[in-house]
Protein backbone atom coordinates (compact mmCIF):
# COMPACT_ATOMS: atom_id res chain seq x y z
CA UNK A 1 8.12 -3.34 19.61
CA UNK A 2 8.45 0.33 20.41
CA UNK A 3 11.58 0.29 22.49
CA UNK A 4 14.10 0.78 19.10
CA UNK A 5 11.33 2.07 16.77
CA UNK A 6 12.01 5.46 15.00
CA UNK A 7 9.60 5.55 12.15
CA UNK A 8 6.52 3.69 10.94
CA UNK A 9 6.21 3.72 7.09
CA UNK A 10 2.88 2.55 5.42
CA UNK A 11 1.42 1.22 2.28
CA UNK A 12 -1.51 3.32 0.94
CA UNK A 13 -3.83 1.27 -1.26
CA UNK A 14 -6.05 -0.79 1.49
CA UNK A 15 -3.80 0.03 4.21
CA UNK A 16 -4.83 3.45 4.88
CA UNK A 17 -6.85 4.90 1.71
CA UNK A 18 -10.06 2.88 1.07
CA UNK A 19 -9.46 2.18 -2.96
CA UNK A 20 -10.79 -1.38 -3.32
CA UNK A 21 -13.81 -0.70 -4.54
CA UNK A 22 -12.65 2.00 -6.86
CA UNK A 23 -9.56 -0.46 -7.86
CA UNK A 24 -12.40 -3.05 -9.29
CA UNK A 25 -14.17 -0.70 -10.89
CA UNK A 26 -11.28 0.66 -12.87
CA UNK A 27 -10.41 -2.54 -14.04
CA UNK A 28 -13.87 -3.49 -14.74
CA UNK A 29 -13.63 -0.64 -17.22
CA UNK A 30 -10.47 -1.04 -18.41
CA UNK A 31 -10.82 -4.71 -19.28
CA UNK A 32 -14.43 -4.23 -21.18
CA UNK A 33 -12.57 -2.17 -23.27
CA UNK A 34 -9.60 -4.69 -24.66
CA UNK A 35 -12.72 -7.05 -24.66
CA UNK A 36 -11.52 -9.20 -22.03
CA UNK A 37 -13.77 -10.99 -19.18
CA UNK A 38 -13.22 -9.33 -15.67
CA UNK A 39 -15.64 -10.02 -12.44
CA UNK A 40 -14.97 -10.61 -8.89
CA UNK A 41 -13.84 -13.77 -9.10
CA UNK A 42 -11.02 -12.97 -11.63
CA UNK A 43 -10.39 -9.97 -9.29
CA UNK A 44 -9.97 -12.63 -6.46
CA UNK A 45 -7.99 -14.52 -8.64
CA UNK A 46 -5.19 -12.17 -10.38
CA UNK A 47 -5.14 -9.16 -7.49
CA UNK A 48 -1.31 -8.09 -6.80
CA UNK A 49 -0.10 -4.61 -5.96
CA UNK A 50 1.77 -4.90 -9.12
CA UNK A 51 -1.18 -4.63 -11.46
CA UNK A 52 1.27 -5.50 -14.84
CA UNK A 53 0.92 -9.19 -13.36
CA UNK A 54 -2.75 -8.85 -13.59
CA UNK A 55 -2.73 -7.67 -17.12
CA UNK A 56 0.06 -10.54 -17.63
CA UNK A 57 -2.72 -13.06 -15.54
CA UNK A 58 -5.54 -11.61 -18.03
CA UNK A 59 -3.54 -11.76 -20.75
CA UNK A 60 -3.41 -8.59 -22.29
CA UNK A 61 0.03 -8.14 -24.19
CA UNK A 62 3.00 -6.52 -22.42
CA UNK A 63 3.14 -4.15 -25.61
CA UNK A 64 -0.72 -3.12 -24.56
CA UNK A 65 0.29 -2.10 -20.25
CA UNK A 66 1.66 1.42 -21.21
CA UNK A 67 -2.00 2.15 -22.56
CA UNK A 68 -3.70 0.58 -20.15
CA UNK A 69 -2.00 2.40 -17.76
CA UNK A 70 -2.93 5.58 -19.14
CA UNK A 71 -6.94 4.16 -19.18
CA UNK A 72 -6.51 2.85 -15.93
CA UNK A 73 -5.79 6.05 -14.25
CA UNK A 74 -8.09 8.16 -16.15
CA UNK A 75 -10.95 5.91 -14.85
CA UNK A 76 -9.55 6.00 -11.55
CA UNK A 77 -9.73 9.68 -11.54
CA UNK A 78 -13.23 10.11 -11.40
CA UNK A 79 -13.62 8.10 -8.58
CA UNK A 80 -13.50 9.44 -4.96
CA UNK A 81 -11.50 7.84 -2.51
CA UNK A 82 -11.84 8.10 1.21
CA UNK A 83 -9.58 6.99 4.21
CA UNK A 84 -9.77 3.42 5.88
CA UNK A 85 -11.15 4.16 9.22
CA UNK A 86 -8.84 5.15 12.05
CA UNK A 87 -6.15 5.61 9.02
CA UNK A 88 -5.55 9.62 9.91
CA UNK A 89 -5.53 9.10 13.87
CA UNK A 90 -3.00 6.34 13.21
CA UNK A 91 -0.68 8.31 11.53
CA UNK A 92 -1.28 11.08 13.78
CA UNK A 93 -0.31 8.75 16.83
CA UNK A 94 2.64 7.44 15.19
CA UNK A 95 3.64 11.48 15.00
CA UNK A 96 1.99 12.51 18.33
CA UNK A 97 4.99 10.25 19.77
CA UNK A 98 7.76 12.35 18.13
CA UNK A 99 8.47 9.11 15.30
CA UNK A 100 8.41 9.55 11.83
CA UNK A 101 6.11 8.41 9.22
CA UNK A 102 6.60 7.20 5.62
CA UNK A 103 4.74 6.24 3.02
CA UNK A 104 6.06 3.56 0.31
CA UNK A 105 3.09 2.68 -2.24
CA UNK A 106 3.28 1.13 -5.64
CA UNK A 107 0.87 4.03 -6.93
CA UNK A 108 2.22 6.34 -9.18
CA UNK A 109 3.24 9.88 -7.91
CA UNK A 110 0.59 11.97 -9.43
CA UNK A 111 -2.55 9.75 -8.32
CA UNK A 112 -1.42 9.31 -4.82
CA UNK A 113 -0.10 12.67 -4.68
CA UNK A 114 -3.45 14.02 -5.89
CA UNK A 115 -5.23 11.77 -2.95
CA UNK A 116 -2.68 13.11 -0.40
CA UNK A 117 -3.73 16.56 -0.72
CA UNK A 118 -7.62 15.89 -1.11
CA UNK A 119 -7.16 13.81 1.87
CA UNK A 120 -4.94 16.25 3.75
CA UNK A 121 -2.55 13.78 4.93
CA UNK A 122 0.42 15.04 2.97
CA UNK A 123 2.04 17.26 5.61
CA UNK A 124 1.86 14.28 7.84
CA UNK A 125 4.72 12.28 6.26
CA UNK A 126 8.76 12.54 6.20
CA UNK A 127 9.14 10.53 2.93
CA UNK A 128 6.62 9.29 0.00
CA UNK A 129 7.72 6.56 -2.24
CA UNK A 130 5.73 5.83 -5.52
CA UNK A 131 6.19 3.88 -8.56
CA UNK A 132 8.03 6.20 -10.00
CA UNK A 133 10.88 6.50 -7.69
CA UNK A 134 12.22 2.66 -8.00
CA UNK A 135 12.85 0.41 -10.87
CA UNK A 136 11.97 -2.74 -8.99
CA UNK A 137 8.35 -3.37 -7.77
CA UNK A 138 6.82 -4.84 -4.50
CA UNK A 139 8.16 -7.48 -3.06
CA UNK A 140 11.63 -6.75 -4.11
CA UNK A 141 12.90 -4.12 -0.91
CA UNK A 142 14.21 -1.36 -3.07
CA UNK A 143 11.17 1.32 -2.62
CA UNK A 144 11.40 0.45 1.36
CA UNK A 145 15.02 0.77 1.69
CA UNK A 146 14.95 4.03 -0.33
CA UNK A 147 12.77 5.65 1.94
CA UNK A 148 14.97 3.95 4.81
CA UNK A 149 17.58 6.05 3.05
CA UNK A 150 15.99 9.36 2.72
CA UNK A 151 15.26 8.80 6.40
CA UNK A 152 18.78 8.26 7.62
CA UNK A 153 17.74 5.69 9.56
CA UNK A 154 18.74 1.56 9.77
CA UNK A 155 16.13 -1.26 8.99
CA UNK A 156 16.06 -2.17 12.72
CA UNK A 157 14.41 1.04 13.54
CA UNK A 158 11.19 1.07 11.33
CA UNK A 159 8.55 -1.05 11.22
CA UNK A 160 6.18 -1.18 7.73
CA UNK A 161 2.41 -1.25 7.91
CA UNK A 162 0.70 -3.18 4.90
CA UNK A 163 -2.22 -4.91 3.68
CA UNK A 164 -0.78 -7.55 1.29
CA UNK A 165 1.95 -10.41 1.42
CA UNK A 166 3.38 -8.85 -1.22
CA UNK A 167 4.24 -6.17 1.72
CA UNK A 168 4.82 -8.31 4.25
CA UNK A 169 7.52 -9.91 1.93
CA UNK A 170 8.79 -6.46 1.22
CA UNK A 171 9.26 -5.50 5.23
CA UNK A 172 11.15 -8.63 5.30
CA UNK A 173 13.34 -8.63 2.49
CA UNK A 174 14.38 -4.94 3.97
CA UNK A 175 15.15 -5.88 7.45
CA UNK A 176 11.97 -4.15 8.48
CA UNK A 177 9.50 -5.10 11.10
CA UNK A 178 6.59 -6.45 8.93
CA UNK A 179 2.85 -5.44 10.25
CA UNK A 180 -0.28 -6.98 8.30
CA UNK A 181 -3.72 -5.37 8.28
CA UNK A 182 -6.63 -7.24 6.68
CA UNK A 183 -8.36 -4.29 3.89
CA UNK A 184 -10.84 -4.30 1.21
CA UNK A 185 -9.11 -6.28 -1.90
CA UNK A 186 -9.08 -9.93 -2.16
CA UNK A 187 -5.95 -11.30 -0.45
CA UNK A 188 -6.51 -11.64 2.77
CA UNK A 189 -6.00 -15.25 2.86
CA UNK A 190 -2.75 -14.63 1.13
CA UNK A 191 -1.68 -11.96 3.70
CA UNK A 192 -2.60 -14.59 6.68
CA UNK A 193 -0.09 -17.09 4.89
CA UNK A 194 2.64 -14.82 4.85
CA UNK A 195 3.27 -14.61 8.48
CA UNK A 196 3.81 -11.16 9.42
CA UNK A 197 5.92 -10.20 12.10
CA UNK A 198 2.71 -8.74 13.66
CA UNK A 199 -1.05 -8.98 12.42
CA UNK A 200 -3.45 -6.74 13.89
CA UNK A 201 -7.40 -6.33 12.85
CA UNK A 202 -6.98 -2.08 12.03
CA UNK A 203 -4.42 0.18 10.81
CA UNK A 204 -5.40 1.93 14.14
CA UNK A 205 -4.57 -1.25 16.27
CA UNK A 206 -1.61 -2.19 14.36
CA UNK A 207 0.10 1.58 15.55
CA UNK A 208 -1.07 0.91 19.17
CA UNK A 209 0.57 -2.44 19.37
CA UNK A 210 3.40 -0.74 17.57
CA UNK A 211 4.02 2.07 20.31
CA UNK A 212 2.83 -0.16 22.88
CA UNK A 213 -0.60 1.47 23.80
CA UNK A 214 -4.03 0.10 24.41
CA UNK A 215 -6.62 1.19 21.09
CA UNK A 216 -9.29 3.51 21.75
C-alpha cells in the first residue's frame, strides 16, 4: 500500500487514545442522572461514534442531547486518558517516513484538544478534524474529505486508520484506503463485518503494513 501513500489520518477514540473505559463511565453517569438504565450490555448494544444515536437508542429526547452533552463532557473531564499502546510510535513512523498525519475524530475540539496536549501528540499532526468542524457526522465522508482538503492532497493518496465500521464506512465513502484496528468499545464484531480494506491486530501493525515494514 505504500507505493502512492502521502498521509495516514486516524481516528482518536479507541484507535489511538485508550477512552473506552472512561466513555462507559461517562455514560454510566450521565444516564443515572435522566434516570435511565445503562450497563454493559446496553453499552454493547447502542455504542456508535455518534453518541446522539445512543441517546436516540436510550431514549432520551432530542430536546434533552444539548444538556447531556454538556454533562457528558464534564464527567469525562475528570477522567484520565492514556494512549493505546504503540499509538505514539505509530504516528511517529508514519512521520519518520516524511508522510503526513491527520487526525479526523468525532470528539469535540476542546476535549480532544485538551488530550492532545496532555498527551503531547499535538505537534505530531498536519490537520485535526473534530465535531465541530463538519455538519455531517461519521459515516457520511465530509470530516475526511475536509482534512483531505486542508491537506491538498487526492483520496488515492491517504489511507484512514479506525476502530469502528462506522470508520471503515467513512474511508470508503471518501475514496480513502480504509484500515480497521480492533480497540476497547464494543464493536468489534461490527468492525469485522465491515470489511476493511486492511485489518490489522494494533494501531502499530496497521502503520507497518501501511509503509510496508515488518512490526517491532
Amino acid at each position: 500500500m505504500s507505493a502512492s501513500l502521502q498521509a495516514v489520518l486516524f481516528d482518536w477514540d479507541g484507535t489511538l487514545a485508550n477512552t473506552a473505559e472512561a466513555s462507559y463511565r461517562c455514560y454510566e453517569k450521565l444516564f443515572s442522572g435522566y434516570g435511565v438504565a445503562f450497563d454493559r450490555e446496553a453499552f454493547r448494544r447502542t455504542y456508535s461514534p455518534n453518541w446522539h444515536l445512543t441517546y436516540s437508542a436510550l431514549g432520551l429526547p432530542e430536546d434533552r442531547w444539548a444538556e447531556a452533552d454538556a454533562r457528558w463532557l464534564e464527567h469525562y473531564l475528570q477522567e484520565q486518558v492514556a494512549l493505546i499502546e504503540g499509538a505514539l510510535e505509530a504516528v511517529r513512523r508514519v512521520r519518520a517516513r516524511g508522510l503526513r498525519a491527520g487526525l479526523v475524530t468525532s470528539g469535540d475540539c476542546l476535549r480532544v484538544g485538551r488530550e492532545l496536549e496532555a498527551l503531547e501528540m499535538a505537534p505530531l499532526f498536519a490537520v485535526v478534524v473534530c465535531a465541530e468542524d463538519i455538519v455531517r457526522r461519521k459515516p457520511h465522508p465530509e470530516a475526511l474529505l475536509l482534512a483531505l482538503q486542508r491537506l491538498g492532497l487526492e483520496p488515492a493518496a491517504a489511507a484512514y486508520v479506525g476502530d469502528s465500521p462506522e470508520d471503515v464506512e467513512m474511508a470508503k465513502a471518501a475514496g480513502v484506503r480504509a484500515v480497521g484496528v480492533p480497540g476497547g468499545f464494543p464493536n468489534r464484531d461490527a468492525l469485522l463485518a465491515s470489511a476493511p480494506d486492511l485489518l490489522a491486530s494494533s494501531v502499530l501493525s496497521a502503520v507497518d503494513a501501511l509503509l510496508g515494514t515488518d512490526a517491532s
